[in-house]
Protein backbone atom coordinates (compact mmCIF):
# COMPACT_ATOMS: atom_id res chain seq x y z
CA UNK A 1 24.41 184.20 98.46
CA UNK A 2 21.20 182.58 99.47
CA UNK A 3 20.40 182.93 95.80
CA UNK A 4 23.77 181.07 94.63
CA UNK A 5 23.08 178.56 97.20
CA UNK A 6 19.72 177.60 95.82
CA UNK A 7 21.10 177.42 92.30
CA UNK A 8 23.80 175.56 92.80
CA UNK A 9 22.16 172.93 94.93
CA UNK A 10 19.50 172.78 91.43
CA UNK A 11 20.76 169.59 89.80
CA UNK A 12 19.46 170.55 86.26
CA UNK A 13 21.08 173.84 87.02
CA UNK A 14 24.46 172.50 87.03
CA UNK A 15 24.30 169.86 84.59
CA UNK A 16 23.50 172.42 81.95
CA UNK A 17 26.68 174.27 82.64
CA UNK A 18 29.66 174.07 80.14
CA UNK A 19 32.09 171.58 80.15
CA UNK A 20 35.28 173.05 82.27
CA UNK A 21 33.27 175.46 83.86
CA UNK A 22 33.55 175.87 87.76
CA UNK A 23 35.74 172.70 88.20
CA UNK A 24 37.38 174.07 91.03
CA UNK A 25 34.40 173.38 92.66
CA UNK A 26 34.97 169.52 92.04
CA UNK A 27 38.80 169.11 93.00
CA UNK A 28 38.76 166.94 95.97
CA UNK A 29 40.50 169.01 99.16
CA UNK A 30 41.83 168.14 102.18
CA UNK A 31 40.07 170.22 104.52
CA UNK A 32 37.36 168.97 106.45
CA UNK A 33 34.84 171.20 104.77
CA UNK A 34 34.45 170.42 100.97
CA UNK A 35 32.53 172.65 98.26
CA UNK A 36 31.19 169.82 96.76
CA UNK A 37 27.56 169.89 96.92
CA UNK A 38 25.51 167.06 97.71
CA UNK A 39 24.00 166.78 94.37
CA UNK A 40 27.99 166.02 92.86
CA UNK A 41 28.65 163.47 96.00
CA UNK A 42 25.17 161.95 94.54
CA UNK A 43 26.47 161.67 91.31
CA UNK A 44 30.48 160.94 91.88
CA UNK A 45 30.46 158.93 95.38
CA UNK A 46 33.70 158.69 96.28
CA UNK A 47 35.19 155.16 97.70
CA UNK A 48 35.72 155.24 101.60
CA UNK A 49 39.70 156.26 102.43
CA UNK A 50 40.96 154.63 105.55
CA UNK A 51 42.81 156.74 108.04
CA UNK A 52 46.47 156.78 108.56
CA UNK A 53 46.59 155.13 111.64
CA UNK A 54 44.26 151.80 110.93
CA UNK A 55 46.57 151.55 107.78
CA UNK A 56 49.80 151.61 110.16
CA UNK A 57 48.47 148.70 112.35
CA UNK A 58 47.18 146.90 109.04
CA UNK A 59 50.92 146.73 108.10
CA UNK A 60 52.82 145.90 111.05
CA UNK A 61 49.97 143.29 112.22
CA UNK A 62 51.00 141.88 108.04
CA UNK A 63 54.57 142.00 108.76
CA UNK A 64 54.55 139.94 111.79
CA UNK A 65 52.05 137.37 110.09
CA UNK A 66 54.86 137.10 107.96
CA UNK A 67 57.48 136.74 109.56
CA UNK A 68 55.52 133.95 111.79
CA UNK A 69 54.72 132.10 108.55
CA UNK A 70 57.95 131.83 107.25
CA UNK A 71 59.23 130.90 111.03
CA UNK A 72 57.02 128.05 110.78
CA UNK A 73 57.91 126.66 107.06
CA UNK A 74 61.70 126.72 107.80
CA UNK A 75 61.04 124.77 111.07
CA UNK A 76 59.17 122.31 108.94
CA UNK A 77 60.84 122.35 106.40
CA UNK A 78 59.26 123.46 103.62
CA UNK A 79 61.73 126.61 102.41
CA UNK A 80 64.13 125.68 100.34
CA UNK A 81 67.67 126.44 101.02
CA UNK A 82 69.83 125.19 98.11
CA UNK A 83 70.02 128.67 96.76
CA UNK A 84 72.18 129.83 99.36
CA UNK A 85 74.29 132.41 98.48
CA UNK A 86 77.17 131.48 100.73
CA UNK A 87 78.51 127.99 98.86
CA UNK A 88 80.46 125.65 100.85
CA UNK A 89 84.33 125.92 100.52
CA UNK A 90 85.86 122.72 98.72
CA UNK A 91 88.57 121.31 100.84
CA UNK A 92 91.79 121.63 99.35
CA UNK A 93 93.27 119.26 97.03
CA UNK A 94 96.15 117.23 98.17
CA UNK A 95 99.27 117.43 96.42
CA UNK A 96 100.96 113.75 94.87
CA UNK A 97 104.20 113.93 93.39
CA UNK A 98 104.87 111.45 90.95
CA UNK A 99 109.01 110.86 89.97
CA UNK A 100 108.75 109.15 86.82
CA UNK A 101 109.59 109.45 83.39
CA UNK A 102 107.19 111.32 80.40
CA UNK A 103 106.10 108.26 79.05
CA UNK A 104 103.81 107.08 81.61
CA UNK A 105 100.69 109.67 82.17
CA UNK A 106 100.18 109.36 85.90
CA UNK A 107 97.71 111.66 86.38
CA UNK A 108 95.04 109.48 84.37
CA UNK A 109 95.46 106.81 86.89
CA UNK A 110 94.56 109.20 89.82
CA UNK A 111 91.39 110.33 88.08
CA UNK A 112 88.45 110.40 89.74
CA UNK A 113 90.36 109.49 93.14
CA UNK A 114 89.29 110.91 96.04
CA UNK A 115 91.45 110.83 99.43
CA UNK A 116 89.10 109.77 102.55
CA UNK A 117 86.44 110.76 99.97
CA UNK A 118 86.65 114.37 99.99
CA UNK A 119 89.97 115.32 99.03
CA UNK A 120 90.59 115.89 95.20
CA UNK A 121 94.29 114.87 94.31
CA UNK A 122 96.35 116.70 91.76
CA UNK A 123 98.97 115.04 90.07
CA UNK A 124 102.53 117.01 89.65
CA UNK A 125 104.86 114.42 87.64
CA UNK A 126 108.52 115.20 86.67
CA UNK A 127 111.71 112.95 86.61
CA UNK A 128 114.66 113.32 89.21
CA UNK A 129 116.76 115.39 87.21
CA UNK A 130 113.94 118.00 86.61
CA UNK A 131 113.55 118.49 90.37
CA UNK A 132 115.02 120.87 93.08
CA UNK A 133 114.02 121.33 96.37
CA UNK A 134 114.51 123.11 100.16
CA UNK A 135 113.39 121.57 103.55
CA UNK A 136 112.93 123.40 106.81
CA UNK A 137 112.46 122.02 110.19
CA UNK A 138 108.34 122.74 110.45
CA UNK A 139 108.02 124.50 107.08
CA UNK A 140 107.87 121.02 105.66
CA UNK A 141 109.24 120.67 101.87
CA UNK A 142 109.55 123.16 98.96
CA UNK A 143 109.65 121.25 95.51
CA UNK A 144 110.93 123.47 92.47
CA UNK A 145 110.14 121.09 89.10
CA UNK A 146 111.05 122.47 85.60
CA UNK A 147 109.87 120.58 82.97
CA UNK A 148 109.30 120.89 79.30
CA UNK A 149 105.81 119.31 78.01
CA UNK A 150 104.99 119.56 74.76
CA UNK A 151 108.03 121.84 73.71
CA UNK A 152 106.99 124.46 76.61
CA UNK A 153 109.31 124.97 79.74
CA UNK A 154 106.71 124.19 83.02
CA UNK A 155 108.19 125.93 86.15
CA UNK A 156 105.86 125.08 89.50
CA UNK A 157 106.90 125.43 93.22
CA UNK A 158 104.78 123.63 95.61
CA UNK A 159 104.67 121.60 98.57
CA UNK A 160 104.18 117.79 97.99
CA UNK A 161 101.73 116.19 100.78
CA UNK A 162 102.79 112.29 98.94
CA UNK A 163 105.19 111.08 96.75
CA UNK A 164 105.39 107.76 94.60
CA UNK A 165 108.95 107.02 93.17
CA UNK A 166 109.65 105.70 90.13
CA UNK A 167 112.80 106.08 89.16
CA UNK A 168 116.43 105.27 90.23
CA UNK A 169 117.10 107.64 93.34
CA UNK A 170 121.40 106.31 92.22
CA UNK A 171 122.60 104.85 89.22
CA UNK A 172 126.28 104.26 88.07
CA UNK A 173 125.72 103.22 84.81
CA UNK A 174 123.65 106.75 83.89
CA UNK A 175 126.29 108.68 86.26
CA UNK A 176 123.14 109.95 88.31
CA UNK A 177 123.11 110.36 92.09
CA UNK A 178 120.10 111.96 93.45
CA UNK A 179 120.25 110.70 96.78
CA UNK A 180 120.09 114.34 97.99
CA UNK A 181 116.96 114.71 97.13
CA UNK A 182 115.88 111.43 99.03
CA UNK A 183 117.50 112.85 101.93
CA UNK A 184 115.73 116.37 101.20
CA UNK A 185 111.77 114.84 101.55
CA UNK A 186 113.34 112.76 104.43
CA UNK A 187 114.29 115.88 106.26
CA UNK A 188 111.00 117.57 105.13
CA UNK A 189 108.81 115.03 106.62
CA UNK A 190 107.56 113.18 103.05
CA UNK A 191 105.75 109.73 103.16
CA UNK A 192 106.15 108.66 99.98
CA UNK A 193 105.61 104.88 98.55
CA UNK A 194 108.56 102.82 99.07
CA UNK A 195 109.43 104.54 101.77
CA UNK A 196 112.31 107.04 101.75
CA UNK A 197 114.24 104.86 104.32
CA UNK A 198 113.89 101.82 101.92
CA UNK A 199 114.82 103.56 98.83
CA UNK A 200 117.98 105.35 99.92
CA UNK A 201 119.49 101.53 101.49
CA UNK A 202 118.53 100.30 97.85
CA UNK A 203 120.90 102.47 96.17
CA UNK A 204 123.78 100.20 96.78
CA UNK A 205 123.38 96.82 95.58
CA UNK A 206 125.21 94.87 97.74
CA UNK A 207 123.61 96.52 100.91
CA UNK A 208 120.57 95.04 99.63
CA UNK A 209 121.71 91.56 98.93
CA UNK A 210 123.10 91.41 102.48
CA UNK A 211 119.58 91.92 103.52
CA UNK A 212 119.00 88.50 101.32
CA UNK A 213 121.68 86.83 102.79
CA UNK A 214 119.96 87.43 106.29
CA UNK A 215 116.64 86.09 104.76
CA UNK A 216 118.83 83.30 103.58
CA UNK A 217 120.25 82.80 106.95
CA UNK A 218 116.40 82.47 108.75
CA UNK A 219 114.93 80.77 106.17
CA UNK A 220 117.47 78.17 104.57
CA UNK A 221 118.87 76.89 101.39
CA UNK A 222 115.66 75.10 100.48
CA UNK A 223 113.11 77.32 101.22
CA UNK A 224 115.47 80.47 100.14
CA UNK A 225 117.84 78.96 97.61
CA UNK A 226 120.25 81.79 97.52
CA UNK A 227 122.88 82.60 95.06
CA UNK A 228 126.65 82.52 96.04
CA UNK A 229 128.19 85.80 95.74
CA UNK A 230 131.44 87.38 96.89
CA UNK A 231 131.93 90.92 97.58
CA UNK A 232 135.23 92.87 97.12
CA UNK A 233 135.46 96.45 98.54
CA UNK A 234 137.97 97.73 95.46
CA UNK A 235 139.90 95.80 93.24
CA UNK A 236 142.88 94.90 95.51
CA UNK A 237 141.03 92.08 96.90
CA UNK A 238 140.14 90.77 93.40
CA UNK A 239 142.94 87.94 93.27
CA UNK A 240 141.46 84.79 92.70
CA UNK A 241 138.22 83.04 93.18
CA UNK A 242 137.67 79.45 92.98
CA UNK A 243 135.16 78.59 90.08
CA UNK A 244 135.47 79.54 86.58
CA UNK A 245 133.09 81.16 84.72
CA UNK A 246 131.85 83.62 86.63
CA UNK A 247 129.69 86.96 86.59
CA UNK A 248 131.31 89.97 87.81
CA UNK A 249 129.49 93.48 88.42
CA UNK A 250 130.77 96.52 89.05
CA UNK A 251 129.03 98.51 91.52
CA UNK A 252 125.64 99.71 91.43
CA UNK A 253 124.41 98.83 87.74
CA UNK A 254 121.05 98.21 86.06
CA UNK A 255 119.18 96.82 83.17
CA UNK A 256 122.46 94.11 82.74
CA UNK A 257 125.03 97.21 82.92
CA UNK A 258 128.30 96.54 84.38
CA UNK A 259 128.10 92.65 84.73
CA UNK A 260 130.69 90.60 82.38
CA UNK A 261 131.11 86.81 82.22
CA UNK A 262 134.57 86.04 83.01
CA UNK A 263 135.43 82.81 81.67
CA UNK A 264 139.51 82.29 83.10
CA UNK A 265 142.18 83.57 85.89
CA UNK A 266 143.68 85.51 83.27
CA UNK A 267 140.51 87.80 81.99
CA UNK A 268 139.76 87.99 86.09
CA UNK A 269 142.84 89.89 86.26
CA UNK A 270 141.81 92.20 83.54
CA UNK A 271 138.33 92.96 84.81
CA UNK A 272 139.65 94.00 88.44
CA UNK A 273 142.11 96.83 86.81
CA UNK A 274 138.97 97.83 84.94
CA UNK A 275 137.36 97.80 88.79
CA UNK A 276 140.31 99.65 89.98
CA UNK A 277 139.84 102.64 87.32
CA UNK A 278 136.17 102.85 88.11
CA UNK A 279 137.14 103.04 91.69
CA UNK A 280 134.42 101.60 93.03
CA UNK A 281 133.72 97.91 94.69
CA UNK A 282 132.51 94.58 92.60
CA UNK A 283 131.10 91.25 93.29
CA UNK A 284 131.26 88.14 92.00
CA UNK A 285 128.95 84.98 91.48
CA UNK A 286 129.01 81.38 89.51
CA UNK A 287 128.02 81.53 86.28
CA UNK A 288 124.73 79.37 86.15
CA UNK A 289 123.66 78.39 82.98
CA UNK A 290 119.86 79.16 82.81
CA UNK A 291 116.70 77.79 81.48
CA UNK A 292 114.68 80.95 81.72
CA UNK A 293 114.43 83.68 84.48
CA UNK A 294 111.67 84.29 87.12
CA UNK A 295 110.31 87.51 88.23
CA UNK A 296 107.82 87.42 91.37
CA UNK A 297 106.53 91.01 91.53
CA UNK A 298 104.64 91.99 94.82
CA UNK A 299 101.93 95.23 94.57
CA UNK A 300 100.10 95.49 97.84
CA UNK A 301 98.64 92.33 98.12
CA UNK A 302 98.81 91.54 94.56
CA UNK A 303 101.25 89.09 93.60
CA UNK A 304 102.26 87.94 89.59
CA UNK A 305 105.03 85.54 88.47
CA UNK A 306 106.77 85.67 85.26
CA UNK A 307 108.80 83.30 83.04
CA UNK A 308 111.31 84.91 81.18
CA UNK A 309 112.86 82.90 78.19
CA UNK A 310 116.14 84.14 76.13
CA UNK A 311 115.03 84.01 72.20
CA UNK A 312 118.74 85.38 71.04
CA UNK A 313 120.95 82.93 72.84
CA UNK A 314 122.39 85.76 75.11
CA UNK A 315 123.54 84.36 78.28
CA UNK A 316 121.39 87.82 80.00
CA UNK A 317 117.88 87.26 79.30
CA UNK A 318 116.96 91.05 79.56
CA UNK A 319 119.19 91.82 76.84
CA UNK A 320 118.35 90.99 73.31
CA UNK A 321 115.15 89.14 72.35
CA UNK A 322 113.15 86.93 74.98
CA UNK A 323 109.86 85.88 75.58
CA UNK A 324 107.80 86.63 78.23
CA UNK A 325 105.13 84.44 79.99
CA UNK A 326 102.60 84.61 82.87
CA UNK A 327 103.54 81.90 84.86
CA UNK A 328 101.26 80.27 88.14
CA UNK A 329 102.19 81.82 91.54
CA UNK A 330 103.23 79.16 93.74
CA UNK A 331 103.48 79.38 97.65
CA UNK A 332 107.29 78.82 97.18
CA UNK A 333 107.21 82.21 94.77
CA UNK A 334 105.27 83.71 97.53
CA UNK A 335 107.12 83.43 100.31
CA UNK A 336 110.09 85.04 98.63
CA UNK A 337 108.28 88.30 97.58
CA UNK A 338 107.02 87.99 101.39
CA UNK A 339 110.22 87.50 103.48
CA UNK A 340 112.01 90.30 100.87
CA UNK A 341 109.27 92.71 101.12
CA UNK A 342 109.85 92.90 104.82
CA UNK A 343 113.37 94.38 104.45
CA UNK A 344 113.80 98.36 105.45
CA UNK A 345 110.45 98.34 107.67
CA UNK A 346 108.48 96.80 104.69
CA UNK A 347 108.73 97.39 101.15
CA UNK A 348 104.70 98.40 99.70
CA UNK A 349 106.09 97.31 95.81
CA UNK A 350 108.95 95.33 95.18
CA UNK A 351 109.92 91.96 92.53
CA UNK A 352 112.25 89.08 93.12
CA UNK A 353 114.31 87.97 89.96
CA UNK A 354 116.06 83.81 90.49
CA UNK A 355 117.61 82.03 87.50
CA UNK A 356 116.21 78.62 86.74
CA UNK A 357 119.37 76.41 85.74
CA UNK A 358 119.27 73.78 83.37
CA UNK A 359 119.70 70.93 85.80
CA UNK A 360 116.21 72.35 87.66
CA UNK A 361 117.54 74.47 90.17
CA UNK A 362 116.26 77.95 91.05
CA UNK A 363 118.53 80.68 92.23
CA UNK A 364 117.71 84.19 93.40
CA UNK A 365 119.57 86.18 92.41
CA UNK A 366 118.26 90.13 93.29
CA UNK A 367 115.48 92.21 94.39
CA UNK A 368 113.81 95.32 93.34
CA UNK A 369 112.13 97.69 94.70
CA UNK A 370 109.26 100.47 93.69
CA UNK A 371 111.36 101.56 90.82
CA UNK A 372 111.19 98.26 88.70
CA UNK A 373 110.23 97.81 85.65
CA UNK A 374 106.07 97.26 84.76
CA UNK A 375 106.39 93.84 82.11
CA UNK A 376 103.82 91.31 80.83
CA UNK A 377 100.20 91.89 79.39
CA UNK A 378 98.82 93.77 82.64
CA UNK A 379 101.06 96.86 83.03
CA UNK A 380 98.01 98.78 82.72
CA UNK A 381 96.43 96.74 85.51
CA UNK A 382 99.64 96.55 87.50
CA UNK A 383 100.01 100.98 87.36
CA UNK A 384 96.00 101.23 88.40
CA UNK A 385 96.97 98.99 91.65
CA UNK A 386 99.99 101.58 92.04
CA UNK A 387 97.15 104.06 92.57
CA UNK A 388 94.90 102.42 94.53
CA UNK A 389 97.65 101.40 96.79
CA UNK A 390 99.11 105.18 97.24
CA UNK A 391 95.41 106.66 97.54
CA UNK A 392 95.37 104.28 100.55
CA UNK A 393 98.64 105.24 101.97
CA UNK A 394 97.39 108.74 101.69
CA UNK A 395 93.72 108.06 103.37
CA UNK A 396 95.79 106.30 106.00
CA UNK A 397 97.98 109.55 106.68
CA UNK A 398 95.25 111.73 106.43
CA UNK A 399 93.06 109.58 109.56
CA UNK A 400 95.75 109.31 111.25
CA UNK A 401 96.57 113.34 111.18
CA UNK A 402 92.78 113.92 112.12
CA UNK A 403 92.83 111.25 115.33
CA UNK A 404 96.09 112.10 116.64
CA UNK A 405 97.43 115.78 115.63
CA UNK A 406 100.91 116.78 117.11
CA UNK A 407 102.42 119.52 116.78
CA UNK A 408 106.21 118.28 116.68
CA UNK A 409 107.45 116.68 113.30
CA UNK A 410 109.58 113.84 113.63
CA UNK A 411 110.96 111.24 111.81
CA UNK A 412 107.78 109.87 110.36
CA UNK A 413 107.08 106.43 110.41
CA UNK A 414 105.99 104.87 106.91
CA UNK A 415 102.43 103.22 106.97
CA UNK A 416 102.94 99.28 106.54
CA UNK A 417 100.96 96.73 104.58
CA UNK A 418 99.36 94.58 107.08
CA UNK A 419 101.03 91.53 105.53
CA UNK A 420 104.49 93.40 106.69
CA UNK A 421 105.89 93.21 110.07
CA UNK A 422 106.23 96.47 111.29
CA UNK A 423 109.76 97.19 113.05
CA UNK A 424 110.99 100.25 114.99
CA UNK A 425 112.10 103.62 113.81
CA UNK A 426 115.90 104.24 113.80
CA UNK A 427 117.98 105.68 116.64
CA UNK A 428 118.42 109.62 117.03
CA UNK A 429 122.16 108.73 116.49
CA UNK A 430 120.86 107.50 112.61
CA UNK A 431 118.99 110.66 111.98
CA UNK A 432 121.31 112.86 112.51
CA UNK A 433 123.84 112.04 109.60
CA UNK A 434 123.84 115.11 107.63
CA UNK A 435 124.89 112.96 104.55
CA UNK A 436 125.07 109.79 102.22
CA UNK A 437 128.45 107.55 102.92
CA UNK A 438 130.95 107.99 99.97
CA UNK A 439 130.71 106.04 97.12
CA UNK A 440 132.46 102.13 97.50
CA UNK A 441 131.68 102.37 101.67
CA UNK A 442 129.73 100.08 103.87
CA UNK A 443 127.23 101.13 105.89
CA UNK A 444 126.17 99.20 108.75
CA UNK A 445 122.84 98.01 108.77
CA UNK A 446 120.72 99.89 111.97
């Protein structure tokens, strides 16, 4: 052993041994003895290992280095946190139903739009007679709307938070009566733009000229010049009347439906049987031979006149050919579309129509309300103020809702232009008629 000892600790001795031979004698072991003789530690020095336990307190002293670094750049600022996996939620969209016909794209108009700047608005258009609906006493309103576009059948149910009316809620001449459905987003709490309390009292025209003949009343003959008009409930009051020619209309017409010019007693006779087999009630006014028509339409605070001249000799200047001009908008114009849009606790869009008579005289002879007709040069104009003015109605609701939450739902009172006087809400006894009166009877005015 002595002998091996002295041998192997020779270093030409082992260098002159074959390749592979005695390599267990350089594996590297574990035990705290190794083989290894000096001469090989000489020649293959092996790097300094660290023990276990300075390696264990090397990485938990890194780990809390860390963790104080990173500490520090968030409290500074410097991390970044845009890559957040948790997004914010967009607030949900608010719901505008538009009741209009196909040809007008509404939605356009509402592009871009935000409500109180952080509420997208979708757009759900569809005319009265493609509408159905259900309203519950705090489930709100249900709208059903089936539609075709484009030659497909649309079916959506959803729950309107506005609506802007377009159309005729009542019309005799198109035998369509969806005053139901006014009476349905009534019940289901609906602000819409007119409001619903205006637009149901304007489906009987001579409700809403004895709201002019009030105005008429305050204001006077010169400052109001007010057409004479008689109403007759049916046709058994239709006798006589004192002035020949004269324009009779039968109920609740539009677009120069249902109005003849009666010219003698005898033809006066004949138009109040045709009254009495349309069972409904009529009026009657002097025939006023006119220069032109005027139109004073009201958006907002937007006001435009028109002059409206008859090219085909027809005694109705909407009927036939006529030419249309922008006219200037006088204070006299003004205060018309002002003291009628104050009617039914303010009306946000509405148009007065007067004859101008040959001898110089103006007349006025009707008002309108948000479902008139768009005329001139600047319809495009006059449908982008639409939608400003409803996105403001809607900001309005939805700042109100966040400074003064209920939880009741009553009657809800309609959001008034500032120009409008605002008037109190009707009486429980009002709200609680569970219908529209009959066709051909009076109402009387709350």
């Amino acid at each position: 052993m002595n002998f091996l000892r002295r041998r192997l600790s020779d270093s030409s001795f082992v260098a002159n041994l074959p390749n592979g031979y005695m390599m267990d004698l350089q594996r590297p072991d574990n035990s705290t003895s190794s083989p290894v003789s000096p001469a090989m530690e000489r020649k293959h020095p092996q790097p300094p290992q660290p023990s276990q336990s300075s390696s264990t307190g090397t990485s938990i002293f890194s780990s809390i280095s860390s963790a104080m670094k990173q500490t520090t750049q968030a409290a500074a600022g410097l991390i970044d946190h845009s890559t957040s996996p948790t997004p914010p939620v967009a607030p949900k969209p608010k719901i505008l139903l538009v009741i209009d016909d196909a040809h007008t794209e509404w939605a356009k108009y509402f592009q871009g739009k935000k409500v109180n700047g952080e509420f997208d608005i979708r757009v759900e258009q569809a005319e009265f007679s493609e509408l159905n609906l259900a309203a519950y006493v705090t489930g709100g309103c249900m709208v059903d709307m089936q539609v075709m576009r484009n030659g497909t059948k649309v079916v959506r149910s959803f729950k309107p938070d506005f609506v802007l009316i377009r159309q005729h809620a009542y019309s005799m001449a198109l035998g369509e009566d969806f005053r139901s459905l006014i009476i349905g987003l009534q019940y289901g709490g609906i602000h819409t733009v007119n409001s619903l309390y205006s637009i149901y009292n304007f489906c009987s025209k001579p409700w809403v000229f004895s709201q002019l003949i009030k105005i008429f009343s305050s204001l006077g003959p010169e400052k109001f010049p007010l057409v004479e008009q008689t109403f007759f409930p049916s046709h058994k009051q239709m006798v006589t009347t004192p002035n020949f020619p004269v324009v009779v209309k039968l109920g609740h017409a539009h677009a120069g439906m249902g109005k003849v010019k009666v010219e003698n007693q005898h033809d006066f006779r004949d138009m109040a049987s045709i009254v009495a087999m349309a069972r409904t009630y009529a009026t009657s006014e002097p025939f006023i031979d006119s220069k032109y028509d005027i139109r004073i339409q009201k958006i907002g605070n937007n006001y435009k006149a028109y002059m409206r001249t008859s090219i085909s000799g027809n005694w109705k200047a909407n009927t036939g050919s006529a030419m249309l001009e922008q006219i200037a908008m006088t204070e006299r114009y003004r205060l018309w579309a002002d003291a009628c849009a104050e009617m039914f606790g303010g009306l946000d869009i509405c148009a007065v129509k007067a004859v101008h008579s040959k001898d110089g005289k103006d007349y006025i002879i009707e008002v309108m309300d948000s479902s008139m007709p768009l005329i001139g040069e600047h319809v495009e104009e006059d449908r982008q103020l639409i939608a400003d003015l409803v996105v403001s109605k809607m900001t309005q609701l939805v700042t109100t809702a966040g400074s003064t939450p209920s939880p009741l739902r009553p009657w809800p009172p309609q959001v008034q232009p500032q120009s409008v006087k605002t008037q109190p809400g009707p009486q429980l006894a009002q709200l609680s008629q569970p219908r529209p009166p009959p066709q051909g009877t009076v109402v009387w005015d709350p």
